[in-house]
C-alpha atoms as a PDB file:
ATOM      1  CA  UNK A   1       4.634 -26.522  62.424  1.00  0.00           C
ATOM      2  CA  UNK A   2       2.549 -23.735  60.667  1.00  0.00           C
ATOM      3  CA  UNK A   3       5.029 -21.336  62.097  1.00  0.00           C
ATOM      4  CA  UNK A   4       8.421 -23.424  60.806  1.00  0.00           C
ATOM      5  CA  UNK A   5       6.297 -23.428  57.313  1.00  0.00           C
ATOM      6  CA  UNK A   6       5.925 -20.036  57.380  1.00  0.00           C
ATOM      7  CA  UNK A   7       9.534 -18.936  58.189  1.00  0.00           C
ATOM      8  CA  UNK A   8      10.701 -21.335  55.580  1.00  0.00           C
ATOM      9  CA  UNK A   9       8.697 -19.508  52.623  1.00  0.00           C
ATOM     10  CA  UNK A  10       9.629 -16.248  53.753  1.00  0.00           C
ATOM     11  CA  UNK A  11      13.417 -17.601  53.728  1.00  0.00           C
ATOM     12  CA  UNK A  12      13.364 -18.833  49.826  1.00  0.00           C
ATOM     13  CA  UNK A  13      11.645 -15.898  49.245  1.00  0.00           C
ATOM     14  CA  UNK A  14      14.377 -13.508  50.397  1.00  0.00           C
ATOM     15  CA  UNK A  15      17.055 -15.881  48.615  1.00  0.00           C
ATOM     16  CA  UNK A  16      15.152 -15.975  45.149  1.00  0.00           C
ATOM     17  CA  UNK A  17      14.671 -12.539  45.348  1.00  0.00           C
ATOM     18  CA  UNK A  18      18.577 -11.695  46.192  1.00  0.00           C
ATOM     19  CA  UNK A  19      19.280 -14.213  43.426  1.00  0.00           C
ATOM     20  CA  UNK A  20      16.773 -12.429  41.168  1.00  0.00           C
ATOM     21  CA  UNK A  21      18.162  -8.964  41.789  1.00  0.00           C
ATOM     22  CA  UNK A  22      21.684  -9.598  41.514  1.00  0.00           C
ATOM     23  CA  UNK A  23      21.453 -11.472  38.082  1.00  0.00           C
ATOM     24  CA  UNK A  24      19.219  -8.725  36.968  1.00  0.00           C
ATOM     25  CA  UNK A  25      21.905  -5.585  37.980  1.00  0.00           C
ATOM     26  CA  UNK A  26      25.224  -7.307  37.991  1.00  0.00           C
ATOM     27  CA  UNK A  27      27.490  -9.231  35.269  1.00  0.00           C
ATOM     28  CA  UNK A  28      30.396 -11.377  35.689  1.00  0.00           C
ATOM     29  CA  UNK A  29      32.454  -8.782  34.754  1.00  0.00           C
ATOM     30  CA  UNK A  30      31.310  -6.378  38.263  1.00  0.00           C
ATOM     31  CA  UNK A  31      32.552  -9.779  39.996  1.00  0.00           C
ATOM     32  CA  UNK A  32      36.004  -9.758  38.851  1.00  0.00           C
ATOM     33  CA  UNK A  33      36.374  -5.758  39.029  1.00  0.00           C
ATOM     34  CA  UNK A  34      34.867  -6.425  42.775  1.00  0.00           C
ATOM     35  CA  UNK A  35      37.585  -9.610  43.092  1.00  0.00           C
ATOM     36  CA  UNK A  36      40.149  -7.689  41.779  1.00  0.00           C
ATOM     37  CA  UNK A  37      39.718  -4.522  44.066  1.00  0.00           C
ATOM     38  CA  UNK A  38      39.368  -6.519  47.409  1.00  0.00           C
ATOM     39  CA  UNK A  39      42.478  -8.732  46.874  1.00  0.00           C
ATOM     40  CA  UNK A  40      42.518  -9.470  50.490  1.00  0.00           C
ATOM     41  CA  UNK A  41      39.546 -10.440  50.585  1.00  0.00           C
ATOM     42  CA  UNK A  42      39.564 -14.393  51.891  1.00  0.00           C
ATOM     43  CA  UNK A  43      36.394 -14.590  49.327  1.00  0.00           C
ATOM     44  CA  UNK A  44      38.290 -13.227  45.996  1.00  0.00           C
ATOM     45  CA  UNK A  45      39.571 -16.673  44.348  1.00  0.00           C
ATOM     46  CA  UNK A  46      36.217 -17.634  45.051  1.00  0.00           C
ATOM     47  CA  UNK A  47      34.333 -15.159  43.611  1.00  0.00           C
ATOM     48  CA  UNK A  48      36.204 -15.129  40.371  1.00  0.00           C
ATOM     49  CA  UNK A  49      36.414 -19.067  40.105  1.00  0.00           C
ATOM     50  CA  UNK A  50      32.428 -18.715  40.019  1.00  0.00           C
ATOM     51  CA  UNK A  51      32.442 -15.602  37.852  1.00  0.00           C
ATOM     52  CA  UNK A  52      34.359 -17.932  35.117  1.00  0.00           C
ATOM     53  CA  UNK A  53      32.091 -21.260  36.166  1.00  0.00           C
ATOM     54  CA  UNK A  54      28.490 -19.064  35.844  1.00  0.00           C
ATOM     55  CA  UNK A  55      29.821 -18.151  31.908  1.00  0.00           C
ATOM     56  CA  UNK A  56      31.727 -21.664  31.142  1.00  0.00           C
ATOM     57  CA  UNK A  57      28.004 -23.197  32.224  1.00  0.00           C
ATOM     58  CA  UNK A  58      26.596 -20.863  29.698  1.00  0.00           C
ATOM     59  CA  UNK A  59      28.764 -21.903  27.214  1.00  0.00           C
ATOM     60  CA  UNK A  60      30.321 -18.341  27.471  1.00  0.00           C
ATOM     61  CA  UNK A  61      33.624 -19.999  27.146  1.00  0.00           C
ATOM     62  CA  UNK A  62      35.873 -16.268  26.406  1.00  0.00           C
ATOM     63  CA  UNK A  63      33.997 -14.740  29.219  1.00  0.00           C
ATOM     64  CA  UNK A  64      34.783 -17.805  31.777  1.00  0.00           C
ATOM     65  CA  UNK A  65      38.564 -17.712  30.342  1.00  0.00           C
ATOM     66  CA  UNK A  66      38.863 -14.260  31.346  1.00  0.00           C
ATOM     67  CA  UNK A  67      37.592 -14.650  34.899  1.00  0.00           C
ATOM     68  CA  UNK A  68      40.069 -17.999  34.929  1.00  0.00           C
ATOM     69  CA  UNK A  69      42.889 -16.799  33.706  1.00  0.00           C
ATOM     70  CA  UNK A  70      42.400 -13.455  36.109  1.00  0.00           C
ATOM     71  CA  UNK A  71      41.836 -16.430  39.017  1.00  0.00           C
ATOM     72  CA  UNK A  72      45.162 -17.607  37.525  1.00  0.00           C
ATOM     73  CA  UNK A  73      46.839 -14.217  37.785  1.00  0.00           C
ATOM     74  CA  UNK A  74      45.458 -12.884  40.829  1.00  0.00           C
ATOM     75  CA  UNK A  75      45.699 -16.418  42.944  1.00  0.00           C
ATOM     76  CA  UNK A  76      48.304 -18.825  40.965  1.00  0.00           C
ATOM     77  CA  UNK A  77      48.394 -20.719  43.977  1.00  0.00           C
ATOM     78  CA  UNK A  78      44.628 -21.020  45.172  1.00  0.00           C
ATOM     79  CA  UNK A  79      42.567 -23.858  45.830  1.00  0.00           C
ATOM     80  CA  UNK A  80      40.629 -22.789  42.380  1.00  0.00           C
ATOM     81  CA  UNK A  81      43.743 -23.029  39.988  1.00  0.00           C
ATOM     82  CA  UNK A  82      43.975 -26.698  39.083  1.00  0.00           C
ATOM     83  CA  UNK A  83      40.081 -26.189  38.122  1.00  0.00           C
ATOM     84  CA  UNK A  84      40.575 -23.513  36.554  1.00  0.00           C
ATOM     85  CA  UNK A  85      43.223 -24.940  33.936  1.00  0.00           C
ATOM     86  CA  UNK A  86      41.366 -27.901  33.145  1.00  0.00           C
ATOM     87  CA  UNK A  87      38.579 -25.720  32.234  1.00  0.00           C
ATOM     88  CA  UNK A  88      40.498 -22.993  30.044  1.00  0.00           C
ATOM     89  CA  UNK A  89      41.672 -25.831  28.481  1.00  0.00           C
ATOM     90  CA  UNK A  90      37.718 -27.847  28.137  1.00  0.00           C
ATOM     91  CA  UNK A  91      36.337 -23.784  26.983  1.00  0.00           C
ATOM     92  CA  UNK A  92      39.091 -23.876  24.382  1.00  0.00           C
ATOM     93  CA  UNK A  93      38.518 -27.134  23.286  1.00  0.00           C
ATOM     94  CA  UNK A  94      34.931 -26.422  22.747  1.00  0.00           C
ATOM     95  CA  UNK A  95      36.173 -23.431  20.986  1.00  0.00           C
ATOM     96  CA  UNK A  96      38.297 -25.657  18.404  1.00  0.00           C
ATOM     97  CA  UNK A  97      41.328 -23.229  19.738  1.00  0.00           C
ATOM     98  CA  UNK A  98      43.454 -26.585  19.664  1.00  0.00           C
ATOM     99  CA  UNK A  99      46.874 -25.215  20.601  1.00  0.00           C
ATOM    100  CA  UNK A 100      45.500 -23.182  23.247  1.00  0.00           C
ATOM    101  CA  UNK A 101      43.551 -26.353  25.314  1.00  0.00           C
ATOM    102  CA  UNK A 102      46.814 -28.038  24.565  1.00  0.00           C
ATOM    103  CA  UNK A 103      49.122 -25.265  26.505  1.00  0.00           C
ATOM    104  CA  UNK A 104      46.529 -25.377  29.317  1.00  0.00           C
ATOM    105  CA  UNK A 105      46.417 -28.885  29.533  1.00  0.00           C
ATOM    106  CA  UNK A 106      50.024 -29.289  29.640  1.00  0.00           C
ATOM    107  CA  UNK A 107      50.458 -26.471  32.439  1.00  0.00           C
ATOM    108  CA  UNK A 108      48.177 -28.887  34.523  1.00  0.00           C
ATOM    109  CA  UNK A 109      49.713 -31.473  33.937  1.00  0.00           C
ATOM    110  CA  UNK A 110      53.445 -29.465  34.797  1.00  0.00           C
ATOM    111  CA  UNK A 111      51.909 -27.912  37.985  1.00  0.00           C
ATOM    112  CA  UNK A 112      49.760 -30.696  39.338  1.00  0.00           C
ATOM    113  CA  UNK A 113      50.894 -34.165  38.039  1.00  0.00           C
ATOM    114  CA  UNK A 114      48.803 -36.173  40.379  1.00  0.00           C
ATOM    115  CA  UNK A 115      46.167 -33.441  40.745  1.00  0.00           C
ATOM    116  CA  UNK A 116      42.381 -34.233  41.754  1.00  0.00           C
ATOM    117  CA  UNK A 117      41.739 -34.300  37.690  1.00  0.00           C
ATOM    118  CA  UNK A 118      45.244 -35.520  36.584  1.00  0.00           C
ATOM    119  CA  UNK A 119      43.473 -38.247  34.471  1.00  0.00           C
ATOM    120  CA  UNK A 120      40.965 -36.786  32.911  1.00  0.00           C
ATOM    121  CA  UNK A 121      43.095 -33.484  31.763  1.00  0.00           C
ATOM    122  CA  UNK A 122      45.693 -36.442  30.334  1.00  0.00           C
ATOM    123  CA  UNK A 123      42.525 -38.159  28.787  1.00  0.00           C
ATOM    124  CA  UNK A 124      41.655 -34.571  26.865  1.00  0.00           C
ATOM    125  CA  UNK A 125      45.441 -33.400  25.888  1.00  0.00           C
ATOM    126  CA  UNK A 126      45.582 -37.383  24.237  1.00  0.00           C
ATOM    127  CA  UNK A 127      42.384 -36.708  22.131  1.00  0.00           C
ATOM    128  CA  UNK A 128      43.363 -33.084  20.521  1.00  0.00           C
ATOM    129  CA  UNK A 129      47.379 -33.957  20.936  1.00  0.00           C
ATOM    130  CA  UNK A 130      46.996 -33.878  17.313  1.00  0.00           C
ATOM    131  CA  UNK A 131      44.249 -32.110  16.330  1.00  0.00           C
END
C-alpha cells in the first residue's frame, strides 16, 4: 500500500511539473505554429481546438478565434469544427462584435443543422439577431 502511495505522488509530481513547465515556456501561439507544421499529425485539430479553448477560458476571446478559425482552415471537416463555430461566435458575442457571432452562428447552423449544439447556437443567433 505504502509502495502504490508512493508511486502515486511521484506520478502527480511528474504531471504538475510537465504542466508547470510547459505553461511557463510555451504560449498558445507555439501550439498552432507546432499544429500547423505537423499537419499530418492525427493530434493537430486537437491541439489547436485546445490552443483556442485554453484562451476562450481566459476570456482571451481574439487569441481563441485565431486558433479556431486556423482549426477551421487547417481541418474544416474535423471533429473540432462544429465547436469551434459556436465558440467564435460565443467569443464574439462577448466581444459585442454582433455581426461577426451572427455570421458564425449562421455557418453552424448551414453546416450542421441538427448538430450536437444546434439548439443552443439557434438560442444565441435569436438573442443578438438584432442587436
Amino acid at each position: 500500500m505504502e509502495l502504490d502511495l508512493k508511486k502515486w505522488f511521484i506520478t502527480l509530481a511528474v504531471i504538475v511539473g510537465l504542466g508547470v513547465y510547459i505553461n511557463t515556456h510555451y504560449t498558445y501561439k507555439d501550439v498552432l505554429k507546432f499544429a500547423k507544421s505537423h499537419p499530418s499529425s492525427e493530434y493537430s485539430p486537437k491541439l489547436e481546438y485546445m490552443a483556442g479553448m485554453s484562451q476562450y477560458l481566459k476570456s482571451r476571446y481574439p487569441e481563441s478565434i485565431e486558433a479556431f478559425t486556423q482549426l477551421l482552415t487547417d481541418y474544416p471537416t474535423c471533429q473540432y469544427a462544429p465547436k469551434a463555430l459556436l465558440r467564435i461566435g460565443t467569443a464574439y458575442s462577448e466581444q459585442s462584435k454582433w455581426e461577426e457571432a451572427r455570421t458564425s452562428f449562421q455557418r453552424y447552423l448551414d453546416e450542421y443543422p441538427s448538430g450536437p449544439d444546434a439548439e443552443i447556437v439557434r438560442e444565441k443567433h435569436e438573442i443578438i439577431k438584432f442587436k
